[in-house]
PDB file of N, CA and C in Angstrom:
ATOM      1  N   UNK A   1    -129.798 -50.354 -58.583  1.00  0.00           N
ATOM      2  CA  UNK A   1    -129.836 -51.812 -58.614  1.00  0.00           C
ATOM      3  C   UNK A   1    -131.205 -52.263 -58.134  1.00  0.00           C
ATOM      4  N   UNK A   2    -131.468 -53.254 -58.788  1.00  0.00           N
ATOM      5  CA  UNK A   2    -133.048 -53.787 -58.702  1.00  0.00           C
ATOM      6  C   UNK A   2    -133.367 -55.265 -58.507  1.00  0.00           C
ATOM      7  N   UNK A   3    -134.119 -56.080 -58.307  1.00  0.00           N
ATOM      8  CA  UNK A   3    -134.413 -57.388 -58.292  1.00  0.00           C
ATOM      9  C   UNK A   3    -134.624 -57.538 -59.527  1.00  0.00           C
ATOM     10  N   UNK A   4    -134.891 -57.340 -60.250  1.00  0.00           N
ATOM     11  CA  UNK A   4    -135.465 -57.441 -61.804  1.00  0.00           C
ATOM     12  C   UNK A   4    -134.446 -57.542 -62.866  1.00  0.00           C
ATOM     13  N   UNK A   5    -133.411 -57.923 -62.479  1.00  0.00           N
ATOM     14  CA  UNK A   5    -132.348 -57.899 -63.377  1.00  0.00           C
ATOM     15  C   UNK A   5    -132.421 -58.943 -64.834  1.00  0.00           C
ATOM     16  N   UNK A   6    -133.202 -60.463 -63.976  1.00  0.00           N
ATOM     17  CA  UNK A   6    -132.801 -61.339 -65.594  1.00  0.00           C
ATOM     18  C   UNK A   6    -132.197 -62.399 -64.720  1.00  0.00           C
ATOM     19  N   UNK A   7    -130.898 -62.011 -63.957  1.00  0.00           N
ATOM     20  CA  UNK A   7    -129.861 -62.830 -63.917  1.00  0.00           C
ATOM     21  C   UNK A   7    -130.042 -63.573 -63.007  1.00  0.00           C
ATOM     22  N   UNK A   8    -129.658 -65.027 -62.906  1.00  0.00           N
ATOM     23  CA  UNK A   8    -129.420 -66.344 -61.923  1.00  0.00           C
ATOM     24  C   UNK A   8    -129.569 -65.658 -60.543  1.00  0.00           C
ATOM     25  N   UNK A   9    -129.947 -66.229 -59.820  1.00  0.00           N
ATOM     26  CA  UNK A   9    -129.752 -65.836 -58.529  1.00  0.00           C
ATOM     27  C   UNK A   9    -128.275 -65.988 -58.056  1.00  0.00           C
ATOM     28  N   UNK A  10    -127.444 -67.513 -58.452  1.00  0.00           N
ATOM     29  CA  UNK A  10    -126.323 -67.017 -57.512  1.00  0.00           C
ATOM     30  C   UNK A  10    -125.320 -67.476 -59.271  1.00  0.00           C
ATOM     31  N   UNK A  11    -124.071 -67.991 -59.146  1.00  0.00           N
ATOM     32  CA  UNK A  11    -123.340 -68.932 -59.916  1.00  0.00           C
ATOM     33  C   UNK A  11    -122.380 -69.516 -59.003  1.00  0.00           C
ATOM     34  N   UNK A  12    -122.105 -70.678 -58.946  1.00  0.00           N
ATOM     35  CA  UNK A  12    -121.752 -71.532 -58.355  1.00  0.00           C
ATOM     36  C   UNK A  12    -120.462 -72.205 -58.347  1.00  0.00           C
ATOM     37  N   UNK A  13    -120.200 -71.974 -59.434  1.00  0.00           N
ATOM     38  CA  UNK A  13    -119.008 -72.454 -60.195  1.00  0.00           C
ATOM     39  C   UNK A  13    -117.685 -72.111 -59.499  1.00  0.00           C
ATOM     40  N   UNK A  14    -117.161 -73.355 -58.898  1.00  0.00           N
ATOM     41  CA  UNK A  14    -115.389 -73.181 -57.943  1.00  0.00           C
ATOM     42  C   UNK A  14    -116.122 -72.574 -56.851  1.00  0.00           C
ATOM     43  N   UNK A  15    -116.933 -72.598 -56.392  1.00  0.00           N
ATOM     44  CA  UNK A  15    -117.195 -71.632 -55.301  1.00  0.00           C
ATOM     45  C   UNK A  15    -116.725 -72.044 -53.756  1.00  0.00           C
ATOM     46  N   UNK A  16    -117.108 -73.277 -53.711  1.00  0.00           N
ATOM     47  CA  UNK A  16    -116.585 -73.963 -52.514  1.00  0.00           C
ATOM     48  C   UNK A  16    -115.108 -74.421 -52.536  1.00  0.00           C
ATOM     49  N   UNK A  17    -114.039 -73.827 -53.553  1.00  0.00           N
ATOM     50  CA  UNK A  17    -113.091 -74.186 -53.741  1.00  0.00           C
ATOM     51  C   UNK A  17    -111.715 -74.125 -53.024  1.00  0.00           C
ATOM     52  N   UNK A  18    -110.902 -74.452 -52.491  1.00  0.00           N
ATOM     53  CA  UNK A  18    -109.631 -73.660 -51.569  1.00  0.00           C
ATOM     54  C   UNK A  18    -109.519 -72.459 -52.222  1.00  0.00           C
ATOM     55  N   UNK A  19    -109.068 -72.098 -53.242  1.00  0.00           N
ATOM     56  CA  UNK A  19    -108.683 -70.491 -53.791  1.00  0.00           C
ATOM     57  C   UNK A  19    -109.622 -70.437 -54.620  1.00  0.00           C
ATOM     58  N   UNK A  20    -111.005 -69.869 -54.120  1.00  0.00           N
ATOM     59  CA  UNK A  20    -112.300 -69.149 -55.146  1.00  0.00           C
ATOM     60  C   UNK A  20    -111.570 -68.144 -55.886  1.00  0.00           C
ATOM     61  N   UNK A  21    -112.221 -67.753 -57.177  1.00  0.00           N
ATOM     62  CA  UNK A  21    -111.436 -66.721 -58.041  1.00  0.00           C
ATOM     63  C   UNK A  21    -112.167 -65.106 -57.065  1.00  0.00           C
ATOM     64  N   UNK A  22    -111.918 -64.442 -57.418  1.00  0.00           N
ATOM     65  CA  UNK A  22    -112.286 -62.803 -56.777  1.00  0.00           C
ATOM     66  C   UNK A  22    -113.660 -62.224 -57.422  1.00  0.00           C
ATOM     67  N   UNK A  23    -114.467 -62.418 -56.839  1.00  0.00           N
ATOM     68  CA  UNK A  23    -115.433 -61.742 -56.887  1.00  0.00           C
ATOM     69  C   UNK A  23    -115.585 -61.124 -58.333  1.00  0.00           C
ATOM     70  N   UNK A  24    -114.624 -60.106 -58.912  1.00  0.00           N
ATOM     71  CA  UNK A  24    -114.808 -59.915 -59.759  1.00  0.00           C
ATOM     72  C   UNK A  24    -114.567 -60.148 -61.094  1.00  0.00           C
ATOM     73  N   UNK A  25    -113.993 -61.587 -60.768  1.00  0.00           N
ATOM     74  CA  UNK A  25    -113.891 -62.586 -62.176  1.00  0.00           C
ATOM     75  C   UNK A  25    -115.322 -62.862 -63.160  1.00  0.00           C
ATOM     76  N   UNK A  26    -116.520 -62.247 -61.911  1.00  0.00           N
ATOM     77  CA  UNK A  26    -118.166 -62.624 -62.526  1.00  0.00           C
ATOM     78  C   UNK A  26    -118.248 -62.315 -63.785  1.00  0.00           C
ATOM     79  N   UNK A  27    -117.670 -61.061 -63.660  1.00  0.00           N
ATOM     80  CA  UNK A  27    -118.020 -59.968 -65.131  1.00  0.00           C
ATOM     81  C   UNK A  27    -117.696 -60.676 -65.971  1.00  0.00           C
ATOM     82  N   UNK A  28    -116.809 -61.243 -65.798  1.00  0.00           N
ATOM     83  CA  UNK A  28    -116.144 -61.922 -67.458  1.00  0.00           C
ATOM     84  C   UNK A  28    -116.971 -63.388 -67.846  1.00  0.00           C
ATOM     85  N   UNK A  29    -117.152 -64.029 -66.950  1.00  0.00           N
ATOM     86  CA  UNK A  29    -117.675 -65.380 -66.740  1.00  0.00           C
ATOM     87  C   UNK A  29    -119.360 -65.379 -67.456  1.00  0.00           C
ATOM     88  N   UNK A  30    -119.880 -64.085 -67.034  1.00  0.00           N
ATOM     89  CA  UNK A  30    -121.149 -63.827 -67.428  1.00  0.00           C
ATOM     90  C   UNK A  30    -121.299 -63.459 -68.965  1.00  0.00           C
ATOM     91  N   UNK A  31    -122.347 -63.835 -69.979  1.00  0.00           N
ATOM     92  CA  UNK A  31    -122.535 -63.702 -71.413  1.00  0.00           C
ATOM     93  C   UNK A  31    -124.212 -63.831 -71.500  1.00  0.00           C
ATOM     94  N   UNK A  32    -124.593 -63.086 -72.676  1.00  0.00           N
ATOM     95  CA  UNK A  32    -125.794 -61.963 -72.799  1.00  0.00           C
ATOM     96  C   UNK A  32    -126.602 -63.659 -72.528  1.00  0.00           C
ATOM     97  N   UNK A  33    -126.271 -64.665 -72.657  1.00  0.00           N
ATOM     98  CA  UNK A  33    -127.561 -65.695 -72.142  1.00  0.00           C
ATOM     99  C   UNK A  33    -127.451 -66.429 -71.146  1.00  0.00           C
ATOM    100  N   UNK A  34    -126.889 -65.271 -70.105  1.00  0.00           N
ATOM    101  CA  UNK A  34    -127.000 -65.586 -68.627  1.00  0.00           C
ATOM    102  C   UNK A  34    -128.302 -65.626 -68.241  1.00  0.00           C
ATOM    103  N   UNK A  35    -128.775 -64.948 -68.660  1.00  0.00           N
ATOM    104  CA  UNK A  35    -129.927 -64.200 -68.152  1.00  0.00           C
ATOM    105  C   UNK A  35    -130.696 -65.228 -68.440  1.00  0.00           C
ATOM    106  N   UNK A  36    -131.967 -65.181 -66.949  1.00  0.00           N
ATOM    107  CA  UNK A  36    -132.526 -66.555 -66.645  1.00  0.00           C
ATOM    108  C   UNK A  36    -134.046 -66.287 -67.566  1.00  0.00           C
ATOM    109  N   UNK A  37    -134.410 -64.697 -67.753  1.00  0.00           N
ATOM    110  CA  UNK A  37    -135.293 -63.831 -67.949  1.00  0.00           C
ATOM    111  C   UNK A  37    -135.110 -62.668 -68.493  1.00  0.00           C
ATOM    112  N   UNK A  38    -136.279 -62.153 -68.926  1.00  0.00           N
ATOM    113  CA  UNK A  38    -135.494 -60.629 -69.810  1.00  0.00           C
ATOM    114  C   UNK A  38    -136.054 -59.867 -68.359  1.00  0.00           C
ATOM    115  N   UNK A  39    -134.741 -58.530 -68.506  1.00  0.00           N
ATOM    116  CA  UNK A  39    -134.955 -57.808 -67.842  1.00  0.00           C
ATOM    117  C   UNK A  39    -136.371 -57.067 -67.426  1.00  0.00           C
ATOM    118  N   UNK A  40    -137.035 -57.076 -66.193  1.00  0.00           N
ATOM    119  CA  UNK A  40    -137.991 -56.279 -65.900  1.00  0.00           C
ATOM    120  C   UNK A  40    -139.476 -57.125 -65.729  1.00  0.00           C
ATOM    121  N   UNK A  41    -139.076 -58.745 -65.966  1.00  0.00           N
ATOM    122  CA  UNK A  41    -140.350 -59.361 -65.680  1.00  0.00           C
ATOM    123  C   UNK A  41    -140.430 -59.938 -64.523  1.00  0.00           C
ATOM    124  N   UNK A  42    -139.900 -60.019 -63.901  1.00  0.00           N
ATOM    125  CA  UNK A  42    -140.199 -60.966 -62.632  1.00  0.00           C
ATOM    126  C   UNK A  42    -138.934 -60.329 -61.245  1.00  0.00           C
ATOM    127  N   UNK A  43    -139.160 -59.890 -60.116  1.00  0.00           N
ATOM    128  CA  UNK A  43    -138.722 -59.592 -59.162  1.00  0.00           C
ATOM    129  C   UNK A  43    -138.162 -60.948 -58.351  1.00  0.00           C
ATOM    130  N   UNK A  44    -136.817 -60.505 -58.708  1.00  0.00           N
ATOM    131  CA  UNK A  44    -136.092 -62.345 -58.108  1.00  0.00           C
ATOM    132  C   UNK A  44    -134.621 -61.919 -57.733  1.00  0.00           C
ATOM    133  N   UNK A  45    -134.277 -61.959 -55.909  1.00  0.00           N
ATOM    134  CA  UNK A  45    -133.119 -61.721 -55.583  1.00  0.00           C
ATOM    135  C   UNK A  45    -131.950 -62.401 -56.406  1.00  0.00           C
ATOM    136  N   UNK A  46    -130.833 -61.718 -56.906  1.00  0.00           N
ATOM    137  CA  UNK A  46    -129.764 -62.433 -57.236  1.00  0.00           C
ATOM    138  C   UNK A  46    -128.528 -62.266 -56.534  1.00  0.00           C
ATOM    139  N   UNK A  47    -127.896 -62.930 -55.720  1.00  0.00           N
ATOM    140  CA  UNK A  47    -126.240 -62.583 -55.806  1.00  0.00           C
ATOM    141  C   UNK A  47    -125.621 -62.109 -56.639  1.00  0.00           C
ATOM    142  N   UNK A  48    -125.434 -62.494 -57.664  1.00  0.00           N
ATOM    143  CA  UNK A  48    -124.883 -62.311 -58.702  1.00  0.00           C
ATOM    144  C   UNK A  48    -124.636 -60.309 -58.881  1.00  0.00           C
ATOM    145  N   UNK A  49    -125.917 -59.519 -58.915  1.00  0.00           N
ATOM    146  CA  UNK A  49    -126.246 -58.199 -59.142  1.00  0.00           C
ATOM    147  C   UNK A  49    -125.790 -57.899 -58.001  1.00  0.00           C
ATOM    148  N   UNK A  50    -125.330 -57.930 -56.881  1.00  0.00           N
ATOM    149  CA  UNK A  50    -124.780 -57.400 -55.495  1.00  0.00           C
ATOM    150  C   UNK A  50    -123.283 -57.831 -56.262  1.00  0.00           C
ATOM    151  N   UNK A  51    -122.612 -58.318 -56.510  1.00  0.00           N
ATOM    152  CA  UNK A  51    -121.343 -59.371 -57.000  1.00  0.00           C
ATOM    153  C   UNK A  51    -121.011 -58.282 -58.279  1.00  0.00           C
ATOM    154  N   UNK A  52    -121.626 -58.165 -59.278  1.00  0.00           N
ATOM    155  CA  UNK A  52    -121.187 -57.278 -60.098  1.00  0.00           C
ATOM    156  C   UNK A  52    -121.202 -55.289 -60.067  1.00  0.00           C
ATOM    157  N   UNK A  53    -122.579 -55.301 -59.103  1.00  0.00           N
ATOM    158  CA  UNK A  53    -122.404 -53.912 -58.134  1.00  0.00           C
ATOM    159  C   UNK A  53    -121.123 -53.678 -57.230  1.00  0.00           C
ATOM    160  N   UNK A  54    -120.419 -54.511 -56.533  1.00  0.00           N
ATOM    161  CA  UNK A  54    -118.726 -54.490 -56.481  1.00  0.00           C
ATOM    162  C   UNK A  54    -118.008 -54.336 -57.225  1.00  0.00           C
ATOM    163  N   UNK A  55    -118.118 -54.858 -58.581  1.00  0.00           N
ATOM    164  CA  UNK A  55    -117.317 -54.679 -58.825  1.00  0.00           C
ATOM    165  C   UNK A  55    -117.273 -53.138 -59.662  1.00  0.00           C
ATOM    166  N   UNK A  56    -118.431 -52.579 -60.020  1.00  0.00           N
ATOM    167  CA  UNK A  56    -118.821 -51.844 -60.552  1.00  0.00           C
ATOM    168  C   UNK A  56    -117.968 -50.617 -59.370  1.00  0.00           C
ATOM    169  N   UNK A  57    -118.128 -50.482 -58.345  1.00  0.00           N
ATOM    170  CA  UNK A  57    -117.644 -50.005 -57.247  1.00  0.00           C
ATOM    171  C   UNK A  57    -116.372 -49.802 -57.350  1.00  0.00           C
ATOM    172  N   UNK A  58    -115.447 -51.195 -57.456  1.00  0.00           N
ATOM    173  CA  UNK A  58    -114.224 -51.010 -57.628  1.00  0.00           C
ATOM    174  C   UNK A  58    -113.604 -50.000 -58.911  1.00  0.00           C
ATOM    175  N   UNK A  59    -114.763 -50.135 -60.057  1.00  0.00           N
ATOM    176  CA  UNK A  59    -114.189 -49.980 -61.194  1.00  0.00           C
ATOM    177  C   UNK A  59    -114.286 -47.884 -61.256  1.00  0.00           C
ATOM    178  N   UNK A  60    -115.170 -47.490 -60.682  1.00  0.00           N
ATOM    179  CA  UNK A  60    -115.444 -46.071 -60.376  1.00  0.00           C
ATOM    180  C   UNK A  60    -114.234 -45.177 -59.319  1.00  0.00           C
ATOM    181  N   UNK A  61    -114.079 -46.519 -58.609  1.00  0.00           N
ATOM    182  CA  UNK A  61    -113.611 -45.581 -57.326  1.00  0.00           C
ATOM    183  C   UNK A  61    -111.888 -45.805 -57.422  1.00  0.00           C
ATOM    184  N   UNK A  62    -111.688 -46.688 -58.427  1.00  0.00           N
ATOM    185  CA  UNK A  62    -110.427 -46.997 -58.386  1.00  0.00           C
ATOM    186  C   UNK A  62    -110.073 -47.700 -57.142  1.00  0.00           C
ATOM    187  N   UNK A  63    -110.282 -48.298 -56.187  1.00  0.00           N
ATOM    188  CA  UNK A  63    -109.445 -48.884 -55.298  1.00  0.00           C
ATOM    189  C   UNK A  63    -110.644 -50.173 -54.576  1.00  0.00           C
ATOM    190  N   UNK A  64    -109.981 -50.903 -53.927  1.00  0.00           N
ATOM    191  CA  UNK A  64    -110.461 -52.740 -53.702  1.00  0.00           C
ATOM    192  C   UNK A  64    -112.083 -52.243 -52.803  1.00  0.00           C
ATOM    193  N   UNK A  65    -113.102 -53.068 -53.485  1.00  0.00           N
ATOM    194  CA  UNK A  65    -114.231 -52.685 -52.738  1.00  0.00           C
ATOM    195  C   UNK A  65    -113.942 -52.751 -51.367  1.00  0.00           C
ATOM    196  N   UNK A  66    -114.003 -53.271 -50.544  1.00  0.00           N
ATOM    197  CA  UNK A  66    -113.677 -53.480 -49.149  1.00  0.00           C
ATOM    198  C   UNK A  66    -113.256 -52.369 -48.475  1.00  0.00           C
ATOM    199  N   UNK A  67    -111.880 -52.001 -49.079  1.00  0.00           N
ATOM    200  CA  UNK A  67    -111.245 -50.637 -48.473  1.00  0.00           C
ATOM    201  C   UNK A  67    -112.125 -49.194 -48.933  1.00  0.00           C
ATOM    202  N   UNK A  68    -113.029 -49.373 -50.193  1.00  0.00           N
ATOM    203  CA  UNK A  68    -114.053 -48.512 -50.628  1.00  0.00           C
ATOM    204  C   UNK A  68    -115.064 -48.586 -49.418  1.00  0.00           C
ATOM    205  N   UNK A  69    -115.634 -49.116 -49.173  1.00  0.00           N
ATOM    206  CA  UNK A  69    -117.067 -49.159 -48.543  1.00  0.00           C
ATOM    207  C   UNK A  69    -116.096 -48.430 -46.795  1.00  0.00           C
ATOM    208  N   UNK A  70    -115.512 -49.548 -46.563  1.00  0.00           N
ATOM    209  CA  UNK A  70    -115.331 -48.990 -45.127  1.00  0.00           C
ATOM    210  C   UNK A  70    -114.664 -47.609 -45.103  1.00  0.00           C
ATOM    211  N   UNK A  71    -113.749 -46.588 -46.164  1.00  0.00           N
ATOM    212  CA  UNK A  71    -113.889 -44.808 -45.832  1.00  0.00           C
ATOM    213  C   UNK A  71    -114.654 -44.262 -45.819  1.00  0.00           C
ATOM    214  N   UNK A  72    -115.863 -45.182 -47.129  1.00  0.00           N
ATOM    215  CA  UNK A  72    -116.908 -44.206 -47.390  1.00  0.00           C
ATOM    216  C   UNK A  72    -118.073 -44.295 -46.805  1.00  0.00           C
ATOM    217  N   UNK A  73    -118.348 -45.728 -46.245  1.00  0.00           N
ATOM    218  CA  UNK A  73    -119.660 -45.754 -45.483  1.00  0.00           C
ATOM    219  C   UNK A  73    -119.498 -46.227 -43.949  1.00  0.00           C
ATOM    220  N   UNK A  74    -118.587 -46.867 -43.936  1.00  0.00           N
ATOM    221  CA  UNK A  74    -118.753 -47.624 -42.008  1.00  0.00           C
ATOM    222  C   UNK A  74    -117.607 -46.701 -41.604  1.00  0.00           C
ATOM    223  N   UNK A  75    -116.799 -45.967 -42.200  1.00  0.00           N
ATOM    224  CA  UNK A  75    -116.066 -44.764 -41.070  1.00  0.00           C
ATOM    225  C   UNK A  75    -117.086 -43.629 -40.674  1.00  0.00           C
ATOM    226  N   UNK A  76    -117.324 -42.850 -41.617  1.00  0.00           N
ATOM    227  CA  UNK A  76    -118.358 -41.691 -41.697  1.00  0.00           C
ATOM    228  C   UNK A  76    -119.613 -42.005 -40.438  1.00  0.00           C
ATOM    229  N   UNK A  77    -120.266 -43.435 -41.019  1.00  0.00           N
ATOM    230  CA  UNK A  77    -120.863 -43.338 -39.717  1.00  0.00           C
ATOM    231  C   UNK A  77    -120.414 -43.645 -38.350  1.00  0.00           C
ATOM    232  N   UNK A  78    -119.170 -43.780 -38.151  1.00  0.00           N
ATOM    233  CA  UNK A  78    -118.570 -44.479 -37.246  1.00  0.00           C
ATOM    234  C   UNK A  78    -118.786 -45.958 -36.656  1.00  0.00           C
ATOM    235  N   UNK A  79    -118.809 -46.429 -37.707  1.00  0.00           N
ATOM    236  CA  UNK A  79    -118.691 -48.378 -37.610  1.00  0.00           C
ATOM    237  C   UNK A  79    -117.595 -48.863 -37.380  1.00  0.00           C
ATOM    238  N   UNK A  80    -116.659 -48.684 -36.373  1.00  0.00           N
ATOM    239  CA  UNK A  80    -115.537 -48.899 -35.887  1.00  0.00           C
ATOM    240  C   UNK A  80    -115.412 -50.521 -35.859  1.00  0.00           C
ATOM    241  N   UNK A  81    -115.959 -51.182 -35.474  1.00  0.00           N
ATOM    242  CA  UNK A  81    -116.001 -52.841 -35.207  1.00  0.00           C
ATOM    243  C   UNK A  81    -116.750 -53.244 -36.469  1.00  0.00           C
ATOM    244  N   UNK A  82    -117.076 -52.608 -37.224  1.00  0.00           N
ATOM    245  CA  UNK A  82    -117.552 -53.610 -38.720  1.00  0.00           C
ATOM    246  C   UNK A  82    -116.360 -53.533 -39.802  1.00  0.00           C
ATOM    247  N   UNK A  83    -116.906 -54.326 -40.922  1.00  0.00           N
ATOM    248  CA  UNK A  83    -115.630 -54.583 -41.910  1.00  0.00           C
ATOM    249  C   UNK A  83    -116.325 -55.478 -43.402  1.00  0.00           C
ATOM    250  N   UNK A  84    -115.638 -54.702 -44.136  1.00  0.00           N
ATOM    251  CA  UNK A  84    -116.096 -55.707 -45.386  1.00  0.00           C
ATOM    252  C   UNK A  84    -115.095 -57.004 -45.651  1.00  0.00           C
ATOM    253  N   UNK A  85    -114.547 -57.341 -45.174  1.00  0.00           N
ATOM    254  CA  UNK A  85    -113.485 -58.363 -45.017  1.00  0.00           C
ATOM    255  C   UNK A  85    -112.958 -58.905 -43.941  1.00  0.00           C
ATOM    256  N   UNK A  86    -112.142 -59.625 -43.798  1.00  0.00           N
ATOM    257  CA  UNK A  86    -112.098 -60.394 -42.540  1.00  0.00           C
ATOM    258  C   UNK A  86    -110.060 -59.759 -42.079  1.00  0.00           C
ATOM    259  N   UNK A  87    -110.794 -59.298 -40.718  1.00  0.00           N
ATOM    260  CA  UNK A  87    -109.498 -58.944 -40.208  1.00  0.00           C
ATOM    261  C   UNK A  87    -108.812 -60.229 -38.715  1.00  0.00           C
ATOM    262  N   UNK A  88    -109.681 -60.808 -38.623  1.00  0.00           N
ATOM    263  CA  UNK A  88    -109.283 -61.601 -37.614  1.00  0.00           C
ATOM    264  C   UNK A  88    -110.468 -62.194 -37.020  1.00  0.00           C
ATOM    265  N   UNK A  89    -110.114 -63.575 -37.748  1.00  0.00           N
ATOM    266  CA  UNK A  89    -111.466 -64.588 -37.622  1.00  0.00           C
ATOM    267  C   UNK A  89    -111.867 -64.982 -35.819  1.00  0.00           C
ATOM    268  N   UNK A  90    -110.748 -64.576 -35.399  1.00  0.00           N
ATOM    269  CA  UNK A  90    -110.778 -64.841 -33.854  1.00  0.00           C
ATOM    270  C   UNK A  90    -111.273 -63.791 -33.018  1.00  0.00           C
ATOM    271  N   UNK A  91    -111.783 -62.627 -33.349  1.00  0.00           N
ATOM    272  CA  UNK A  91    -112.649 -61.921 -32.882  1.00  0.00           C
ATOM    273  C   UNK A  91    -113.794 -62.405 -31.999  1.00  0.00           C
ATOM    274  N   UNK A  92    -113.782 -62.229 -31.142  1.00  0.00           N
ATOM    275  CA  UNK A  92    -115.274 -62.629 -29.972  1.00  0.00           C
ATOM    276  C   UNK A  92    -116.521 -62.026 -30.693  1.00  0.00           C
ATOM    277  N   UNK A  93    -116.527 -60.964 -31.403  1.00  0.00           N
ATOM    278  CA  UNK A  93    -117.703 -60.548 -32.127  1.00  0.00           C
ATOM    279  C   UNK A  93    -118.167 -60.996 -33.699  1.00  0.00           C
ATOM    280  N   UNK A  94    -116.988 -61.932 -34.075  1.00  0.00           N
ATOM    281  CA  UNK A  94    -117.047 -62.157 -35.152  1.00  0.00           C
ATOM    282  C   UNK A  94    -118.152 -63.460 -35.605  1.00  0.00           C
ATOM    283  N   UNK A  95    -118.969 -63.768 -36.571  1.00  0.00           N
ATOM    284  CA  UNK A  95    -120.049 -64.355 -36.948  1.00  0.00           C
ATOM    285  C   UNK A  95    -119.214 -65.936 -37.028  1.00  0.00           C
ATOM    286  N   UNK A  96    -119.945 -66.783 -36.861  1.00  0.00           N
ATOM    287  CA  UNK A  96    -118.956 -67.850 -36.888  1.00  0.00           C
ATOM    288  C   UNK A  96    -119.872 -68.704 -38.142  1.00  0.00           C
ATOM    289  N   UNK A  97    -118.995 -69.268 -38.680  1.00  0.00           N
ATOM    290  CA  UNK A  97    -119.473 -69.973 -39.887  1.00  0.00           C
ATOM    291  C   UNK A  97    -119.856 -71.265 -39.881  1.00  0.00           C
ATOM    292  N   UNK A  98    -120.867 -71.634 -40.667  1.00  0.00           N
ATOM    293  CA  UNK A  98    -121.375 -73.281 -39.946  1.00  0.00           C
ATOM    294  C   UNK A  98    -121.302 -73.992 -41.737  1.00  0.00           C
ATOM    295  N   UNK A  99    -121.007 -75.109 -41.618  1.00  0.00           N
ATOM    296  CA  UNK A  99    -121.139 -76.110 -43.451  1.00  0.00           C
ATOM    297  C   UNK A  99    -121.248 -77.468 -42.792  1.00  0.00           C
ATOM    298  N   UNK A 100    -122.481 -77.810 -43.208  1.00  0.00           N
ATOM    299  CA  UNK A 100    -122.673 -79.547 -42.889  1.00  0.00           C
ATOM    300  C   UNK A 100    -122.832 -79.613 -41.655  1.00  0.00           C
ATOM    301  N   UNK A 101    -123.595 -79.347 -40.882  1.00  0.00           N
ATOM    302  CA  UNK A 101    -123.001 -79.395 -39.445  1.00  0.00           C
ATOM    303  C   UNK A 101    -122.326 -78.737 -38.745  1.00  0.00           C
ATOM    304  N   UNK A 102    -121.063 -77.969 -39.157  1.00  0.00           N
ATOM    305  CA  UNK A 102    -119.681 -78.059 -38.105  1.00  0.00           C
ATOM    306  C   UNK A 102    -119.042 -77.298 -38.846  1.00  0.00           C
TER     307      UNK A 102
END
């Protein structure tokens, strides 16, 4: 995976919504004139390429990215207190989220 992909930096669409669709609804949503640029001209972070690298993840490993990453990368090294998902927003270590202010 590269910066150079082409694609939007983020998509936006329902995002701030009560029930956002899953992450990997992107794949489908996305069509060959997404692309902001042709591949390989210009170095430009996207969400989007982290967003479909999940799902790409899911689709190899057979099982929900989240529960993928944490056997295969934050157990092994022993990342006991990290998580790709949220196990309990009330955690004292947990990042607290800020929108508008508050």
């Amino acid at each position: 995976m590269t910066d150079h992909s082409g694609l939007p930096r983020d998509y936006l669409v329902g995002m701030w919504s009560a029930n956002p669709e899953p992450f990997t609804a992107l794949a489908s949503r996305l069509r060959p004139d997404s692309a902001v640029y042709p591949p390989n001209l210009l170095f430009s972070y996207s969400n989007l390429g982290v967003s479909l690298l999940g799902h790409a993840v899911q689709n190899v490993s057979g099982q929900p990215f989240a529960s993928y990453l944490e056997s295969a990368v934050l157990q092994p090294m022993g990342m006991t207190h990290s998580s790709f998902s949220v196990r309990s927003p009330d955690l004292p270590q947990m990042s607290k989220g800020y929108r508008e202010g508050g």
